[in-house]
N, C-alpha and C. Protein backbone atom coordinates (compact mmCIF):
# COMPACT_ATOMS: atom_id res chain seq x y z
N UNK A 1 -147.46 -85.01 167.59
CA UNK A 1 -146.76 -86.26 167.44
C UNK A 1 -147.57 -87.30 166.67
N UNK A 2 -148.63 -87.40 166.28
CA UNK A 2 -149.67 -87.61 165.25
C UNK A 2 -148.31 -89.09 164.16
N UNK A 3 -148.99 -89.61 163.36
CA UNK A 3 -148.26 -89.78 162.81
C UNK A 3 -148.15 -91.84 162.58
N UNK A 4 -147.42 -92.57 161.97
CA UNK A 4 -147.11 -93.74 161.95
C UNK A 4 -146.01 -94.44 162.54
N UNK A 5 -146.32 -95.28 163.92
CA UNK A 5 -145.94 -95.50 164.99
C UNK A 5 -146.04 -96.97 164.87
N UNK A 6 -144.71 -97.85 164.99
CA UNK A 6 -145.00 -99.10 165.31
C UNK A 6 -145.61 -99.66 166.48
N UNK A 7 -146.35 -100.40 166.60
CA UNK A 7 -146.51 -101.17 167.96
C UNK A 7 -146.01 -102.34 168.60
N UNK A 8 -145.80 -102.62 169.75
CA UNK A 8 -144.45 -103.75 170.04
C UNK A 8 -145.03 -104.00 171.71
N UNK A 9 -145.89 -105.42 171.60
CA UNK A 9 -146.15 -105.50 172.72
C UNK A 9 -144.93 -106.65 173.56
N UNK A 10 -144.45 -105.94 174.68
CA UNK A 10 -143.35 -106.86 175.57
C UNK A 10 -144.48 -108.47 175.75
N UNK A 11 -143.54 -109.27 175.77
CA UNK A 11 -143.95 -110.66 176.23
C UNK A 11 -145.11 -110.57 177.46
N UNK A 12 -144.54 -109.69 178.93
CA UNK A 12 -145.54 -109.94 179.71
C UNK A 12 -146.75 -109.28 179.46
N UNK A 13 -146.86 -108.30 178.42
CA UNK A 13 -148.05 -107.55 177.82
C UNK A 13 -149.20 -108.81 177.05
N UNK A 14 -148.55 -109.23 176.10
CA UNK A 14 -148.65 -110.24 175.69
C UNK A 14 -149.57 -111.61 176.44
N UNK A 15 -148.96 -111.69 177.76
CA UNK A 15 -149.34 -112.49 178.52
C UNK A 15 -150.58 -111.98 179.48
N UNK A 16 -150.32 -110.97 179.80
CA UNK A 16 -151.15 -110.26 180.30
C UNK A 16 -152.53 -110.48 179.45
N UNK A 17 -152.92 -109.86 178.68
CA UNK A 17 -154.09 -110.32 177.06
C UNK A 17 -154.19 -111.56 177.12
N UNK A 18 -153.28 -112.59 177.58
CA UNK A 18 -154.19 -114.01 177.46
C UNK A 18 -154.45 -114.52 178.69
N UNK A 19 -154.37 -113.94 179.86
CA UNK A 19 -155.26 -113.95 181.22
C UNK A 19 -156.18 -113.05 181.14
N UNK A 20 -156.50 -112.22 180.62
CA UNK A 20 -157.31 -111.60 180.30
C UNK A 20 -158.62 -112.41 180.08
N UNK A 21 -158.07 -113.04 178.68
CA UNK A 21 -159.15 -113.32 177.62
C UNK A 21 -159.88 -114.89 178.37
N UNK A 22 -158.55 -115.86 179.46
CA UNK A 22 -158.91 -117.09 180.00
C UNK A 22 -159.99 -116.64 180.61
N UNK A 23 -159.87 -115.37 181.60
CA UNK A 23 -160.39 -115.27 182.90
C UNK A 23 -162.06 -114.92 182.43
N UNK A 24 -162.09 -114.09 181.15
CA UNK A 24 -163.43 -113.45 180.69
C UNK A 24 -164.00 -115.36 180.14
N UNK A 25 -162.91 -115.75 179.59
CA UNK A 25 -164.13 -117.10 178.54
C UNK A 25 -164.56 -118.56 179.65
N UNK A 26 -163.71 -118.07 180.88
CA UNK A 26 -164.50 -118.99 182.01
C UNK A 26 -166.59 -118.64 181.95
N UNK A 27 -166.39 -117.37 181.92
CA UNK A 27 -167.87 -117.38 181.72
C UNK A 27 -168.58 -117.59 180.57
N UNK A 28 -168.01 -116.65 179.67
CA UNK A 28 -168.37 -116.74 177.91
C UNK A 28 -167.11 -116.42 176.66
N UNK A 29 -166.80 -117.30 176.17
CA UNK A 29 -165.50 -117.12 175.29
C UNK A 29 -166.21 -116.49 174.09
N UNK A 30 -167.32 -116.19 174.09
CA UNK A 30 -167.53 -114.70 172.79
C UNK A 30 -167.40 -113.78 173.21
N UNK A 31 -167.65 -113.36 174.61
CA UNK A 31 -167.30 -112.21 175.33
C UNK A 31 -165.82 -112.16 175.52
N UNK A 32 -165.49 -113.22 175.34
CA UNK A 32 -164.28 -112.93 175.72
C UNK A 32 -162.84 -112.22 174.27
N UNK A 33 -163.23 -113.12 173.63
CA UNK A 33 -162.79 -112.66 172.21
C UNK A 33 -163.65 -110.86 171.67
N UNK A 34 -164.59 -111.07 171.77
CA UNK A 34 -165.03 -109.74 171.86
C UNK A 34 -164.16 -108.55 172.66
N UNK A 35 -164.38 -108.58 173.72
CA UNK A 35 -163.28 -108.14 174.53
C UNK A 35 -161.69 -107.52 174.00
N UNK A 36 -160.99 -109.01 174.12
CA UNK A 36 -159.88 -108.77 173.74
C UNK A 36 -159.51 -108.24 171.99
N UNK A 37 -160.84 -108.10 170.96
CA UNK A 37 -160.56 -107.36 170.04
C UNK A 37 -160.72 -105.63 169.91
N UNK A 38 -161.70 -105.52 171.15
CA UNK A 38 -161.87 -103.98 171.36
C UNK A 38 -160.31 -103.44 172.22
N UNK A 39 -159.92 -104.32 173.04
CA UNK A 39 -158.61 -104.17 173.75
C UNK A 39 -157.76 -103.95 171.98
N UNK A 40 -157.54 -104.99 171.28
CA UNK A 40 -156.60 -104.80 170.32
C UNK A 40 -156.88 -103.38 169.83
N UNK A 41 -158.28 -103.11 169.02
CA UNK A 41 -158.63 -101.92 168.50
C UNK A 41 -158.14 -101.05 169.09
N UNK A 42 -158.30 -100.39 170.07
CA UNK A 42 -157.98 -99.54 171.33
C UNK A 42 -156.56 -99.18 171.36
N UNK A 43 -155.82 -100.31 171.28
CA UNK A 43 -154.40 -100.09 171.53
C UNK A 43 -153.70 -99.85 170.15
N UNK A 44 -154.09 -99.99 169.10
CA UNK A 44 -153.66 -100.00 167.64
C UNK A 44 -154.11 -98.57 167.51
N UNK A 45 -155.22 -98.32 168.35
CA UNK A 45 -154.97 -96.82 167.63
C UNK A 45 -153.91 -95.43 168.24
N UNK A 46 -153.20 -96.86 168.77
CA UNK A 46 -151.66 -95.79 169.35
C UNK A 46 -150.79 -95.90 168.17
N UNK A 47 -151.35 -95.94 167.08
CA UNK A 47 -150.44 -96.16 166.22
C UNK A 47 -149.94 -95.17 165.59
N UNK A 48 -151.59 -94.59 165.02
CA UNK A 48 -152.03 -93.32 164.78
C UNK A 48 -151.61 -92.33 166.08
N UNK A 49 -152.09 -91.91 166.73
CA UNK A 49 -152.03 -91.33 168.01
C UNK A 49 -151.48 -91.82 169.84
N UNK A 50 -150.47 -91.63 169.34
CA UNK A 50 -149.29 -92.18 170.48
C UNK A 50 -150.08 -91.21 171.76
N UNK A 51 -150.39 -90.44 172.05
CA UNK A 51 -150.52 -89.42 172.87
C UNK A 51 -151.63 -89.80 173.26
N UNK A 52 -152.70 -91.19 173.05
CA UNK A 52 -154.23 -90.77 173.34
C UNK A 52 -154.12 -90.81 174.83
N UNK A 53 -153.26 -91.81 174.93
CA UNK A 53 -153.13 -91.83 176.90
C UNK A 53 -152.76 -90.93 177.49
N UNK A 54 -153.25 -91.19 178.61
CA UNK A 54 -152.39 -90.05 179.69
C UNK A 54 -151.06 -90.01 180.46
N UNK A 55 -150.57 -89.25 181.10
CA UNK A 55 -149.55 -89.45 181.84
C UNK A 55 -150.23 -90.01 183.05
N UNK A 56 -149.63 -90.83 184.05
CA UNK A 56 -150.14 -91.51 185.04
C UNK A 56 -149.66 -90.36 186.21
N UNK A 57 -150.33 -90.84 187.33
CA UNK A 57 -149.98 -89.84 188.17
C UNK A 57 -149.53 -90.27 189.71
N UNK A 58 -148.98 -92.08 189.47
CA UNK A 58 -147.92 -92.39 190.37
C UNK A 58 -146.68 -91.85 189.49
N UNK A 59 -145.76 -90.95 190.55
CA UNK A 59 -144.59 -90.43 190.39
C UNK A 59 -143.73 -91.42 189.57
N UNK A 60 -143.24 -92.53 190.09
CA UNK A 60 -142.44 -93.55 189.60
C UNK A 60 -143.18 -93.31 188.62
N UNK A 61 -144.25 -94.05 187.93
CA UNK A 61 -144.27 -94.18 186.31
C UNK A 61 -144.10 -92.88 185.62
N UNK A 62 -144.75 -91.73 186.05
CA UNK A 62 -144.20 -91.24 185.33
C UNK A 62 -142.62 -90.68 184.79
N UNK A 63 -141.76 -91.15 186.25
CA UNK A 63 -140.41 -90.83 185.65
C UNK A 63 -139.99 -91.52 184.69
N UNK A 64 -140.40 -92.77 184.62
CA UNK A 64 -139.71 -94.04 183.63
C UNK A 64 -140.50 -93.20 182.26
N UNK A 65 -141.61 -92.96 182.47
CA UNK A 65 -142.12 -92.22 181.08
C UNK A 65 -143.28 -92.98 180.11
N UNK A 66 -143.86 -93.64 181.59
CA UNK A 66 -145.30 -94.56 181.12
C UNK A 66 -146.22 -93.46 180.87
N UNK A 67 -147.15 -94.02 180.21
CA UNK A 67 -148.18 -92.94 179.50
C UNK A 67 -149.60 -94.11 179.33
N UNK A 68 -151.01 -94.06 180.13
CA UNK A 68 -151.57 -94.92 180.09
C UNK A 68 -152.55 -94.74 179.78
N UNK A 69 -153.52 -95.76 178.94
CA UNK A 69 -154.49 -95.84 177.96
C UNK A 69 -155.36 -96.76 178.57
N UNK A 70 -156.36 -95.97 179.21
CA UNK A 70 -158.17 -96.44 179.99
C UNK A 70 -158.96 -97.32 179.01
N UNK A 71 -158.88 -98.96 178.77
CA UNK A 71 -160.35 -99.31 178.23
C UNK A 71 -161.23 -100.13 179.23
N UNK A 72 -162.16 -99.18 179.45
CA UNK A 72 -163.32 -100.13 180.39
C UNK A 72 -162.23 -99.88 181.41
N UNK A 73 -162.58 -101.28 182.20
CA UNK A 73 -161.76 -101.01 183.64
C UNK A 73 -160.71 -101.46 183.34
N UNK A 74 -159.60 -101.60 182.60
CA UNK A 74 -158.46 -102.15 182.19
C UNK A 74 -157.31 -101.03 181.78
N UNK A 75 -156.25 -100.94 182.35
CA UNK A 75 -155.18 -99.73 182.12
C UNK A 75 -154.04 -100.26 181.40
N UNK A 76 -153.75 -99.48 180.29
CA UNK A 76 -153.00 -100.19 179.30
C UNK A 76 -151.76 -99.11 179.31
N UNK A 77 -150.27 -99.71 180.24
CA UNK A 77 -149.15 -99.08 180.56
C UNK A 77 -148.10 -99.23 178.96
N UNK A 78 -147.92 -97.46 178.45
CA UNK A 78 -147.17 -98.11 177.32
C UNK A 78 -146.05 -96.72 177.15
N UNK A 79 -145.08 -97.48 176.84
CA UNK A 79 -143.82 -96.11 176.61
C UNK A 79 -143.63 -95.62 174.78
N UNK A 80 -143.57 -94.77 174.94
CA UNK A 80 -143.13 -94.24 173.35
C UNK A 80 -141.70 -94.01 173.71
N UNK A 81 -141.18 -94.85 172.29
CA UNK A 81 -139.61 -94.63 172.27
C UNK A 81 -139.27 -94.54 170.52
N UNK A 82 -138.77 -93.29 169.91
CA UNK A 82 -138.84 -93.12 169.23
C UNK A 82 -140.17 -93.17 167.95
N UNK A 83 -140.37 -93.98 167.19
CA UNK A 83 -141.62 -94.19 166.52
C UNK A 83 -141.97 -95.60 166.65
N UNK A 84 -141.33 -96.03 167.95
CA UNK A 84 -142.18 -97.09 168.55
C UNK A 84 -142.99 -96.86 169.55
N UNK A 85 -143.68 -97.58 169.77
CA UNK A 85 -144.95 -98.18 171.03
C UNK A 85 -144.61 -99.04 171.60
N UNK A 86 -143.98 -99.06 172.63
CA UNK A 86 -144.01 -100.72 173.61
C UNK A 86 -145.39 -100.47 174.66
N UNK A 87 -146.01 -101.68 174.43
CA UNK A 87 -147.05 -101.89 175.35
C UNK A 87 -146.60 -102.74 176.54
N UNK A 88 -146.28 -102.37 177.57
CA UNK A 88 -145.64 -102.95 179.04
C UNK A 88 -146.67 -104.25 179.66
N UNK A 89 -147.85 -103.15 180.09
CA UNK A 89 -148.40 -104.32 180.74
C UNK A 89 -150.11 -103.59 180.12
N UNK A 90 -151.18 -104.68 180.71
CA UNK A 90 -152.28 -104.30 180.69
C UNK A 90 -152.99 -105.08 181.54
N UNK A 91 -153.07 -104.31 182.84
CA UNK A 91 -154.24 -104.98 184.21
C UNK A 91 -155.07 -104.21 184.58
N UNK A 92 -155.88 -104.83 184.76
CA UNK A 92 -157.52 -104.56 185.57
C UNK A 92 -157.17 -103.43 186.90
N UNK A 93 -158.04 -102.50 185.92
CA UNK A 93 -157.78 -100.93 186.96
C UNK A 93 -157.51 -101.61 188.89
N UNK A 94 -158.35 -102.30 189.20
CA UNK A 94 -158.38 -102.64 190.61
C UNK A 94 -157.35 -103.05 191.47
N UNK A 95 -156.35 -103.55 190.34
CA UNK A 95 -155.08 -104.12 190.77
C UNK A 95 -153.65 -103.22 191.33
N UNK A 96 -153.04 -103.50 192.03
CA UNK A 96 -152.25 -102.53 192.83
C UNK A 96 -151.25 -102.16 191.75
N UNK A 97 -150.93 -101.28 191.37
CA UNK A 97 -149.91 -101.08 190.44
C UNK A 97 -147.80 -100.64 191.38
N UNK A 98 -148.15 -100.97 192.46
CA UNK A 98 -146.78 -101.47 192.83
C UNK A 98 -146.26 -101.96 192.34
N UNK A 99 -146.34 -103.53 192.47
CA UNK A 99 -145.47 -104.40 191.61
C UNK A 99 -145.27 -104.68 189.91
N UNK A 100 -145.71 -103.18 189.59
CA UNK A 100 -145.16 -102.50 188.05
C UNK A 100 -143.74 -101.56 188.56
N UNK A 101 -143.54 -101.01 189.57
CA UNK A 101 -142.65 -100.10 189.65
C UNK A 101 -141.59 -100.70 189.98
């Protein structure tokens, strides 16, 4: 499945990346921008390679047909639909992923 894949991050994805980036530049906002460009890098290269993620292995996501992409401690929930990429959400591995389902 290789290939040229749009990317299309949903609003709360979106939002998600800029709590991200607040919560890191409370301490240092170069780290924090740093950060959130290796997050961008990371996820752009689903562009190229839709497949780098895995299938998750709560049942629910995988029926909906989430497929998720590990950076650092951060899990990046994203569906392939046709030769798009929607990027859903992206939270900090630690966080309960219930209230995604």
């Amino acid at each position: 499945m290789p290939g040229n894949f749009k990317l299309r991050y949903l609003p709360v994805a979106q939002a998600d990346l800029i709590s991200i980036f607040d919560y890191i530049a409370k301490d240092s906002p170069n780290r924090a921008l740093a950060f959130i460009e290796k997050l961008d890098k990371r996820i752009g290269s689903l562009e190229q390679q839709p497949l780098l993620g895995r299938i998750p292995r709560h049942q629910k996501l995988r029926e909906f047909g989430y497929r998720v992409l590990i950076v650092e401690s951060y899990l990046v929930f994203y569906i392939i639909r046709n030769k798009e990429i929607e990027v859903h959400r992206v939270v900090h591995g630690s966080r309960s992923l219930d209230y995604l389902i």
